[in-house]
PDB file of N, CA and C in Angstrom:
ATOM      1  N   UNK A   1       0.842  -1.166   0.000  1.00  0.00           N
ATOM      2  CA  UNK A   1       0.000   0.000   0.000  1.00  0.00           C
ATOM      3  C   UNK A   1       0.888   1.230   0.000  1.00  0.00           C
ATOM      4  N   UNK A   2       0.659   2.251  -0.524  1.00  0.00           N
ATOM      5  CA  UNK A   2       1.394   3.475  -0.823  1.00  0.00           C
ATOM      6  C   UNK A   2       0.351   4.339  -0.282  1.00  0.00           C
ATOM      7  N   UNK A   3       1.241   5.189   0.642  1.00  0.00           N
ATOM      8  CA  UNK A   3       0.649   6.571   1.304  1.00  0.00           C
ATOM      9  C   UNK A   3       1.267   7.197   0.937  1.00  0.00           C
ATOM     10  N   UNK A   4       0.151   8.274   0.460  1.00  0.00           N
ATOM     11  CA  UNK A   4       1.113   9.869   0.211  1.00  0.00           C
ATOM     12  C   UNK A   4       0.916  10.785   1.108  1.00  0.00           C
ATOM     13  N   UNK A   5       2.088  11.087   1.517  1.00  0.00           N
ATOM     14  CA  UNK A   5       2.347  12.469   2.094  1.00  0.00           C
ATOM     15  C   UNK A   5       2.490  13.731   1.932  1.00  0.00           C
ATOM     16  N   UNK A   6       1.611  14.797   2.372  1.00  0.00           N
ATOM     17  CA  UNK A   6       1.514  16.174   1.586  1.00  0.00           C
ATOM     18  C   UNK A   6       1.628  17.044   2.219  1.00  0.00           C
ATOM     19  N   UNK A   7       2.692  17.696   2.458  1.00  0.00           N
ATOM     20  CA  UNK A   7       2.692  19.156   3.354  1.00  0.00           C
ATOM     21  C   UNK A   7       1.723  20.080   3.079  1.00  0.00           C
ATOM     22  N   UNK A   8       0.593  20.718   3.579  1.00  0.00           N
ATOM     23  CA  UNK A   8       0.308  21.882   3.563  1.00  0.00           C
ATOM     24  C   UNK A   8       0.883  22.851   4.366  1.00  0.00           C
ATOM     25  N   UNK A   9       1.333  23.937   3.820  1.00  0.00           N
ATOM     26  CA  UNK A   9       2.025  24.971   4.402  1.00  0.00           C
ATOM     27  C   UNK A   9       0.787  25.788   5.191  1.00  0.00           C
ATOM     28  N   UNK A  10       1.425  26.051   6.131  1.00  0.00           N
ATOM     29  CA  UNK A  10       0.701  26.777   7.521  1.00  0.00           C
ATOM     30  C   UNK A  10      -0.689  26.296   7.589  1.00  0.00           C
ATOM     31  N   UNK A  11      -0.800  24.514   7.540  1.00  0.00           N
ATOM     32  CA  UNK A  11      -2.034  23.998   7.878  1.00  0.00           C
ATOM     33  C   UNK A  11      -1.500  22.661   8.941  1.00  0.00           C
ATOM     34  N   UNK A  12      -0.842  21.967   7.955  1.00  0.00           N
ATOM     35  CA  UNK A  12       0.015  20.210   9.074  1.00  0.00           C
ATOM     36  C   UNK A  12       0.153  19.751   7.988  1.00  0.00           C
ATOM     37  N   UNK A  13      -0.110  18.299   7.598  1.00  0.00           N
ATOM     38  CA  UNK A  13       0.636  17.414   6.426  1.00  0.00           C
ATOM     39  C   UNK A  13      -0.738  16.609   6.228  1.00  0.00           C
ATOM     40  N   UNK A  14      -0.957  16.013   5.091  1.00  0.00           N
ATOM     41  CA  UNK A  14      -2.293  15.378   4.685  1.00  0.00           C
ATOM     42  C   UNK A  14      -1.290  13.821   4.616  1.00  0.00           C
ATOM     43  N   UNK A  15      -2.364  12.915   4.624  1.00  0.00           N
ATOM     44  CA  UNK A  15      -2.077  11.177   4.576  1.00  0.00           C
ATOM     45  C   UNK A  15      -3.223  10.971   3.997  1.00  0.00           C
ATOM     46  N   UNK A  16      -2.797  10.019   3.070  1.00  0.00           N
ATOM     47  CA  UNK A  16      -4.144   9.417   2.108  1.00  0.00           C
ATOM     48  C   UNK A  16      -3.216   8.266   0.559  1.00  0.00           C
ATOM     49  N   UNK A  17      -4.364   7.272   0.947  1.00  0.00           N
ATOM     50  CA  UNK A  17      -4.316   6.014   0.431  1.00  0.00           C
ATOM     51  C   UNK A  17      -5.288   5.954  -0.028  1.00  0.00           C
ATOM     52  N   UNK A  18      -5.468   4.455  -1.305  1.00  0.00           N
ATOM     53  CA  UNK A  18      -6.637   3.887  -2.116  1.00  0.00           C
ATOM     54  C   UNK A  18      -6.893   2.651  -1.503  1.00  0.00           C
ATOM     55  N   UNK A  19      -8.104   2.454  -1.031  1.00  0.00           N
ATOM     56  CA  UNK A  19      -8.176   1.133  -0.354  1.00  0.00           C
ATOM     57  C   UNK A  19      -8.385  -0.019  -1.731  1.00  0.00           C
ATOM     58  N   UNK A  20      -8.792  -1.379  -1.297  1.00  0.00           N
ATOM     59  CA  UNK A  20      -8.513  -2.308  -2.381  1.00  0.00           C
ATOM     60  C   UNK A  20      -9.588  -2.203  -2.957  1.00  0.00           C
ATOM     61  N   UNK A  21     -10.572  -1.461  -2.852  1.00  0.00           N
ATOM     62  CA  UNK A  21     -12.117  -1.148  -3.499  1.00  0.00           C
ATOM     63  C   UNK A  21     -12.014  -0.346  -4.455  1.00  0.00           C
ATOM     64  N   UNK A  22     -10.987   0.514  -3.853  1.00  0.00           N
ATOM     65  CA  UNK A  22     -10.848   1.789  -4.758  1.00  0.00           C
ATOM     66  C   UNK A  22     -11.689   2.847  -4.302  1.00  0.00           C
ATOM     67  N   UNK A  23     -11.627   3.371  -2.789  1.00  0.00           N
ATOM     68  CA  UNK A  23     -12.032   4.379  -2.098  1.00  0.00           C
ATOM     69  C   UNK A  23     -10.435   4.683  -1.735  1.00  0.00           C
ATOM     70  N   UNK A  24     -11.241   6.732  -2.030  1.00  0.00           N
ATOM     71  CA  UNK A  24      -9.591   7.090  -1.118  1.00  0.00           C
ATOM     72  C   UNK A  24      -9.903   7.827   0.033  1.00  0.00           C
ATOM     73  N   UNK A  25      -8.876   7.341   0.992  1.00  0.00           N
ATOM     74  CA  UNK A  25      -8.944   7.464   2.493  1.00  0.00           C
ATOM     75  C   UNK A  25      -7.715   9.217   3.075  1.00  0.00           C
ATOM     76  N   UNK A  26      -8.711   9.665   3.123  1.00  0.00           N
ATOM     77  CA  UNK A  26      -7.495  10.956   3.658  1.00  0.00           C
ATOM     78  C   UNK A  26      -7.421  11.195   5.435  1.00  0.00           C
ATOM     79  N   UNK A  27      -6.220  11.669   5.845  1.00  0.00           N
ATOM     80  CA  UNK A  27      -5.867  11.938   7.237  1.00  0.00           C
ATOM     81  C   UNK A  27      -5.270  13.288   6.787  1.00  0.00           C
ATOM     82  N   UNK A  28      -6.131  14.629   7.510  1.00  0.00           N
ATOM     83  CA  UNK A  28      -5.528  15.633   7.616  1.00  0.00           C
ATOM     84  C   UNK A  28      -4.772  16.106   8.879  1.00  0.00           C
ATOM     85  N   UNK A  29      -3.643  16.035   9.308  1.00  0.00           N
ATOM     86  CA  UNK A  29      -2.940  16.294  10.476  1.00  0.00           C
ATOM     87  C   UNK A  29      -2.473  17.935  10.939  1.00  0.00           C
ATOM     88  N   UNK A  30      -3.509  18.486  11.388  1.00  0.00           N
ATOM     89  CA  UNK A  30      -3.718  19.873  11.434  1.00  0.00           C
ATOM     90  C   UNK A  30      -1.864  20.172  12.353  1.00  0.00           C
ATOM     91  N   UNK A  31      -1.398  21.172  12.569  1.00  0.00           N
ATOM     92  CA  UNK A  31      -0.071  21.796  13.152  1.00  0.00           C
ATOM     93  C   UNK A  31      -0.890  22.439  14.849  1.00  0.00           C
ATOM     94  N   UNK A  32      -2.115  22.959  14.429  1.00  0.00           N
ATOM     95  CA  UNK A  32      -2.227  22.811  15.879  1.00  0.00           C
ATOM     96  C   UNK A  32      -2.787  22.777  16.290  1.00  0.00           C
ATOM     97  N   UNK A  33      -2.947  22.094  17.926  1.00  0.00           N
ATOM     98  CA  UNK A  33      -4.306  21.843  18.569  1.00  0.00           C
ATOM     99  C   UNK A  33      -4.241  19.830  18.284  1.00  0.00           C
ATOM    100  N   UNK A  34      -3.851  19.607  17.327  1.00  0.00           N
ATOM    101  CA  UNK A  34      -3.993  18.018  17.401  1.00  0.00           C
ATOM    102  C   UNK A  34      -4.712  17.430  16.802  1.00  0.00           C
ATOM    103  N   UNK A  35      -5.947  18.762  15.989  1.00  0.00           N
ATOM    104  CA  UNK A  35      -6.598  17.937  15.424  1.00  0.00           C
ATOM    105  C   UNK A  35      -6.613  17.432  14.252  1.00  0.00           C
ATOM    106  N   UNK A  36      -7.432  15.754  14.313  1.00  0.00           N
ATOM    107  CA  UNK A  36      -7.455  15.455  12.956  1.00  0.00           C
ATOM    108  C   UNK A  36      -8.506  15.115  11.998  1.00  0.00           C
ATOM    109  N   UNK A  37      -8.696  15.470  10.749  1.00  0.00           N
ATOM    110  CA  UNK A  37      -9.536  15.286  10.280  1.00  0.00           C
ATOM    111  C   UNK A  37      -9.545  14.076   9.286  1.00  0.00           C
ATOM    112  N   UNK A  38     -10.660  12.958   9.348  1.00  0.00           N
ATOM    113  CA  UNK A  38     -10.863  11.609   8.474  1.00  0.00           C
ATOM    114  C   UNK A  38     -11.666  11.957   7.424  1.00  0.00           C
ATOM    115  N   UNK A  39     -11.565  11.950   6.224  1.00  0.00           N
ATOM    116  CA  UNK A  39     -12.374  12.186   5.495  1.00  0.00           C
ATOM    117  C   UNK A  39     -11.959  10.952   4.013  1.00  0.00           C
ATOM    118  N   UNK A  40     -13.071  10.460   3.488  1.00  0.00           N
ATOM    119  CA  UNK A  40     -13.211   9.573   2.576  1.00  0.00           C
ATOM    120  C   UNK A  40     -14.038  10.121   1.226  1.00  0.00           C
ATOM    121  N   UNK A  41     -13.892   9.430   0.255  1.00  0.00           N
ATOM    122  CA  UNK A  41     -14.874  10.005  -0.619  1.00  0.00           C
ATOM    123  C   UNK A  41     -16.308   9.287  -0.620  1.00  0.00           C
ATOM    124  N   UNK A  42     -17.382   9.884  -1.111  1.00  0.00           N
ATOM    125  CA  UNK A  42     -18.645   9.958  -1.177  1.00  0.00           C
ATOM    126  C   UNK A  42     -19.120   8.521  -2.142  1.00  0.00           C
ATOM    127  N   UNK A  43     -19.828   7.554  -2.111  1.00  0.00           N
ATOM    128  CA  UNK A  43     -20.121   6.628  -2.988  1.00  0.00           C
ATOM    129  C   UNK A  43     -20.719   6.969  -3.808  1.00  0.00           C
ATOM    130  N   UNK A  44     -21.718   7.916  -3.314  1.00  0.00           N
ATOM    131  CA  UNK A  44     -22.987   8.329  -4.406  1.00  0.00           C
ATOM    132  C   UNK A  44     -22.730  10.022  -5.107  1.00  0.00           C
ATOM    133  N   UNK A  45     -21.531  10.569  -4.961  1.00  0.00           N
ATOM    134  CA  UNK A  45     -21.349  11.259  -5.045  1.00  0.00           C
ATOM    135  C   UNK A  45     -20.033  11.812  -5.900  1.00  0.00           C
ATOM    136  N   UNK A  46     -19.464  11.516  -7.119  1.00  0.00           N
ATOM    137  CA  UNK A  46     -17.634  11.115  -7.192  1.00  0.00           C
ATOM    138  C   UNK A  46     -17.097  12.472  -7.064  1.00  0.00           C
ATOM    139  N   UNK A  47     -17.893  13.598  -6.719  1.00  0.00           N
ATOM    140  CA  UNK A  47     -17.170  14.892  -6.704  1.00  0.00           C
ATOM    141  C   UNK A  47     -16.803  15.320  -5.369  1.00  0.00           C
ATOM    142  N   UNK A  48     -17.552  14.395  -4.265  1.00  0.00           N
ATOM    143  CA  UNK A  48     -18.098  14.652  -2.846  1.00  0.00           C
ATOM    144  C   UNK A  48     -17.244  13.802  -1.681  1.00  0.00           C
ATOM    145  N   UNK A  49     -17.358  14.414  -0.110  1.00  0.00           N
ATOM    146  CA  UNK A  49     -16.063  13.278   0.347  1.00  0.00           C
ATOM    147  C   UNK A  49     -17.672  13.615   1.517  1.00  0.00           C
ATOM    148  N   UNK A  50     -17.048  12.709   2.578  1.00  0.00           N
ATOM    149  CA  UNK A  50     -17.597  12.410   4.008  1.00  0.00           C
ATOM    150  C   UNK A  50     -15.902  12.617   5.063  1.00  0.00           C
ATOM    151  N   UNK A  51     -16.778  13.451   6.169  1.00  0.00           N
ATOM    152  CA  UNK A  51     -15.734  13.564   7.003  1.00  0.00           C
ATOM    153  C   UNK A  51     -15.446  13.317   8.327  1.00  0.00           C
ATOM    154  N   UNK A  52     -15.203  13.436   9.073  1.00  0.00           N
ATOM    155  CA  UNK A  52     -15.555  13.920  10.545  1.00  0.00           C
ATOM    156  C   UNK A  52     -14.361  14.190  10.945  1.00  0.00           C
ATOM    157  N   UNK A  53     -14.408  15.474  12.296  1.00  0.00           N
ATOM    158  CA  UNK A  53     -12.964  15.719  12.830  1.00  0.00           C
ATOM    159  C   UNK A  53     -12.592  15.019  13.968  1.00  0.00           C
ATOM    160  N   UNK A  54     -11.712  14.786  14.458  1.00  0.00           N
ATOM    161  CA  UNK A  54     -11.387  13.838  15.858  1.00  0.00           C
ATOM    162  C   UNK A  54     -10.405  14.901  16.589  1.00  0.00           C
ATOM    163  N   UNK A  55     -10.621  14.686  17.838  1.00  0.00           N
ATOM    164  CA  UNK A  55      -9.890  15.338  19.015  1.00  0.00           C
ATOM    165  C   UNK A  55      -8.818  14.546  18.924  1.00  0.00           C
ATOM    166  N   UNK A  56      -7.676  15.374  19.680  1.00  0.00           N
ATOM    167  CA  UNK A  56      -6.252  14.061  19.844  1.00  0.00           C
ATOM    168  C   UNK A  56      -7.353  12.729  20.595  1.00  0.00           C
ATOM    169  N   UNK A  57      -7.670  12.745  21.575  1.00  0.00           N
ATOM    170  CA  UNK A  57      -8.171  11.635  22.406  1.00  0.00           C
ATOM    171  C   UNK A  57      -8.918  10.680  21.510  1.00  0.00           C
ATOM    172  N   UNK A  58     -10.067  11.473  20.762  1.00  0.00           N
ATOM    173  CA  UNK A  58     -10.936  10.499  19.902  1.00  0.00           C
ATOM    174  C   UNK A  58     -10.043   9.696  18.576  1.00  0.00           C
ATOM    175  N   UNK A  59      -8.822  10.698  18.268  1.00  0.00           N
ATOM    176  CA  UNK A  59      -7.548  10.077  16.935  1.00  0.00           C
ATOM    177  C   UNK A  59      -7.066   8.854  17.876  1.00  0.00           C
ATOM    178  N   UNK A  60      -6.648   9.345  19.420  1.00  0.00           N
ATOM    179  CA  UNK A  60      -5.850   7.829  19.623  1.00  0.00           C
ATOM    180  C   UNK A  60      -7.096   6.634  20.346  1.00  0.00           C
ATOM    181  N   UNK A  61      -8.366   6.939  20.457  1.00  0.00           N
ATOM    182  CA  UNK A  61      -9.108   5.885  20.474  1.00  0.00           C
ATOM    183  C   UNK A  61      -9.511   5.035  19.402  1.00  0.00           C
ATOM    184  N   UNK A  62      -9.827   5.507  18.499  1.00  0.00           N
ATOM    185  CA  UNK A  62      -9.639   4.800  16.502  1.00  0.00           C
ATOM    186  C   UNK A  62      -8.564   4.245  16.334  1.00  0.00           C
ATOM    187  N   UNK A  63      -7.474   4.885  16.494  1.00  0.00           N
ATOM    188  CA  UNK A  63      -6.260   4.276  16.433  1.00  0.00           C
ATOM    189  C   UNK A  63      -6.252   2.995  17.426  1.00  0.00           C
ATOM    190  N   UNK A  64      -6.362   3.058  18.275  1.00  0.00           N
ATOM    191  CA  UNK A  64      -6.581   1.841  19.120  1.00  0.00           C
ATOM    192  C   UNK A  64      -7.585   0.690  18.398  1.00  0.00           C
ATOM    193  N   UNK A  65      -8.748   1.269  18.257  1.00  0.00           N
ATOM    194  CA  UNK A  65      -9.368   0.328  17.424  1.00  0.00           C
ATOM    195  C   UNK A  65      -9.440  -0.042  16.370  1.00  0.00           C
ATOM    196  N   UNK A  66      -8.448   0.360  15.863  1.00  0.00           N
ATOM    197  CA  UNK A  66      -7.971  -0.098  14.417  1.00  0.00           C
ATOM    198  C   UNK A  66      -6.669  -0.581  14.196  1.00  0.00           C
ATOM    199  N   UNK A  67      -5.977  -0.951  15.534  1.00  0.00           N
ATOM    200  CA  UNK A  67      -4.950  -1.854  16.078  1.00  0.00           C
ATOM    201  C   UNK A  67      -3.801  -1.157  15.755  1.00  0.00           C
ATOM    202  N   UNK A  68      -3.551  -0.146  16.058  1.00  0.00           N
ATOM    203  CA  UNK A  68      -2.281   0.559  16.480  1.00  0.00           C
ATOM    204  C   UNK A  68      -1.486  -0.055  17.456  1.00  0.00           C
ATOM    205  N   UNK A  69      -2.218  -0.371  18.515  1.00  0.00           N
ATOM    206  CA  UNK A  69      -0.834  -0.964  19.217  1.00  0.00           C
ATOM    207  C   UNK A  69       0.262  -1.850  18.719  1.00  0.00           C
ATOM    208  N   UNK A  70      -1.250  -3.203  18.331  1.00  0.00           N
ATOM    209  CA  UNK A  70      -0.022  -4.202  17.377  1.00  0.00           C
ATOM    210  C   UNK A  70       0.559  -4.266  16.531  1.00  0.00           C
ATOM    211  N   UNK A  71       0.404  -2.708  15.495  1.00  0.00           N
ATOM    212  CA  UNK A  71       1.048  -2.492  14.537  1.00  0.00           C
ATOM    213  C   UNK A  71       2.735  -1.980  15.459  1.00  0.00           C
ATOM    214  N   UNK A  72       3.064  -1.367  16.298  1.00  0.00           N
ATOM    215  CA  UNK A  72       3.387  -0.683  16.790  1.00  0.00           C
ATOM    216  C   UNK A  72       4.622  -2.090  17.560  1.00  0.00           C
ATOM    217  N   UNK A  73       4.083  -3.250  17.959  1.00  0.00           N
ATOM    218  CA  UNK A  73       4.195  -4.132  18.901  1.00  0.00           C
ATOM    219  C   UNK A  73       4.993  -4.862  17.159  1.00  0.00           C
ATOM    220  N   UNK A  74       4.385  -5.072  16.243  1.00  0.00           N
ATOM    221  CA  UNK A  74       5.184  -6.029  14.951  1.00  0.00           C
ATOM    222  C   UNK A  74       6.214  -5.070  14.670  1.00  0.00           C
ATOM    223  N   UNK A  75       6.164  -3.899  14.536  1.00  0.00           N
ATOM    224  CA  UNK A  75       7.261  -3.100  14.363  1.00  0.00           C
ATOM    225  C   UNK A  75       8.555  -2.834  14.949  1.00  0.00           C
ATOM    226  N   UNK A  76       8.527  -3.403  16.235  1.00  0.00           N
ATOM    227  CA  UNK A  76       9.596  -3.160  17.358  1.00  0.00           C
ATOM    228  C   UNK A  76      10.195  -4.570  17.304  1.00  0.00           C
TER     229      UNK A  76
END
Protein backbone atom coordinates (compact mmCIF):
# COMPACT_ATOMS: atom_id res chain seq x y z
CA UNK A 1 0.00 0.00 0.00
CA UNK A 2 1.39 3.47 -0.82
CA UNK A 3 0.65 6.57 1.30
CA UNK A 4 1.11 9.87 0.21
CA UNK A 5 2.35 12.47 2.09
CA UNK A 6 1.51 16.17 1.59
CA UNK A 7 2.69 19.16 3.35
CA UNK A 8 0.31 21.88 3.56
CA UNK A 9 2.02 24.97 4.40
CA UNK A 10 0.70 26.78 7.52
CA UNK A 11 -2.03 24.00 7.88
CA UNK A 12 0.02 20.21 9.07
CA UNK A 13 0.64 17.41 6.43
CA UNK A 14 -2.29 15.38 4.68
CA UNK A 15 -2.08 11.18 4.58
CA UNK A 16 -4.14 9.42 2.11
CA UNK A 17 -4.32 6.01 0.43
CA UNK A 18 -6.64 3.89 -2.12
CA UNK A 19 -8.18 1.13 -0.35
CA UNK A 20 -8.51 -2.31 -2.38
CA UNK A 21 -12.12 -1.15 -3.50
CA UNK A 22 -10.85 1.79 -4.76
CA UNK A 23 -12.03 4.38 -2.10
CA UNK A 24 -9.59 7.09 -1.12
CA UNK A 25 -8.94 7.46 2.49
CA UNK A 26 -7.50 10.96 3.66
CA UNK A 27 -5.87 11.94 7.24
CA UNK A 28 -5.53 15.63 7.62
CA UNK A 29 -2.94 16.29 10.48
CA UNK A 30 -3.72 19.87 11.43
CA UNK A 31 -0.07 21.80 13.15
CA UNK A 32 -2.23 22.81 15.88
CA UNK A 33 -4.31 21.84 18.57
CA UNK A 34 -3.99 18.02 17.40
CA UNK A 35 -6.60 17.94 15.42
CA UNK A 36 -7.46 15.46 12.96
CA UNK A 37 -9.54 15.29 10.28
CA UNK A 38 -10.86 11.61 8.47
CA UNK A 39 -12.37 12.19 5.49
CA UNK A 40 -13.21 9.57 2.58
CA UNK A 41 -14.87 10.01 -0.62
CA UNK A 42 -18.64 9.96 -1.18
CA UNK A 43 -20.12 6.63 -2.99
CA UNK A 44 -22.99 8.33 -4.41
CA UNK A 45 -21.35 11.26 -5.05
CA UNK A 46 -17.63 11.12 -7.19
CA UNK A 47 -17.17 14.89 -6.70
CA UNK A 48 -18.10 14.65 -2.85
CA UNK A 49 -16.06 13.28 0.35
CA UNK A 50 -17.60 12.41 4.01
CA UNK A 51 -15.73 13.56 7.00
CA UNK A 52 -15.56 13.92 10.54
CA UNK A 53 -12.96 15.72 12.83
CA UNK A 54 -11.39 13.84 15.86
CA UNK A 55 -9.89 15.34 19.01
CA UNK A 56 -6.25 14.06 19.84
CA UNK A 57 -8.17 11.63 22.41
CA UNK A 58 -10.94 10.50 19.90
CA UNK A 59 -7.55 10.08 16.93
CA UNK A 60 -5.85 7.83 19.62
CA UNK A 61 -9.11 5.89 20.47
CA UNK A 62 -9.64 4.80 16.50
CA UNK A 63 -6.26 4.28 16.43
CA UNK A 64 -6.58 1.84 19.12
CA UNK A 65 -9.37 0.33 17.42
CA UNK A 66 -7.97 -0.10 14.42
CA UNK A 67 -4.95 -1.85 16.08
CA UNK A 68 -2.28 0.56 16.48
CA UNK A 69 -0.83 -0.96 19.22
CA UNK A 70 -0.02 -4.20 17.38
CA UNK A 71 1.05 -2.49 14.54
CA UNK A 72 3.39 -0.68 16.79
CA UNK A 73 4.20 -4.13 18.90
CA UNK A 74 5.18 -6.03 14.95
CA UNK A 75 7.26 -3.10 14.36
CA UNK A 76 9.60 -3.16 17.36
Amino acid sequence: MIIERTILPGVGVRHAFTTEQGRRITVVEYRAGGRRDVVHDDPHDPDGTIGVTLTPVEASALATLLGFPELVAVAA
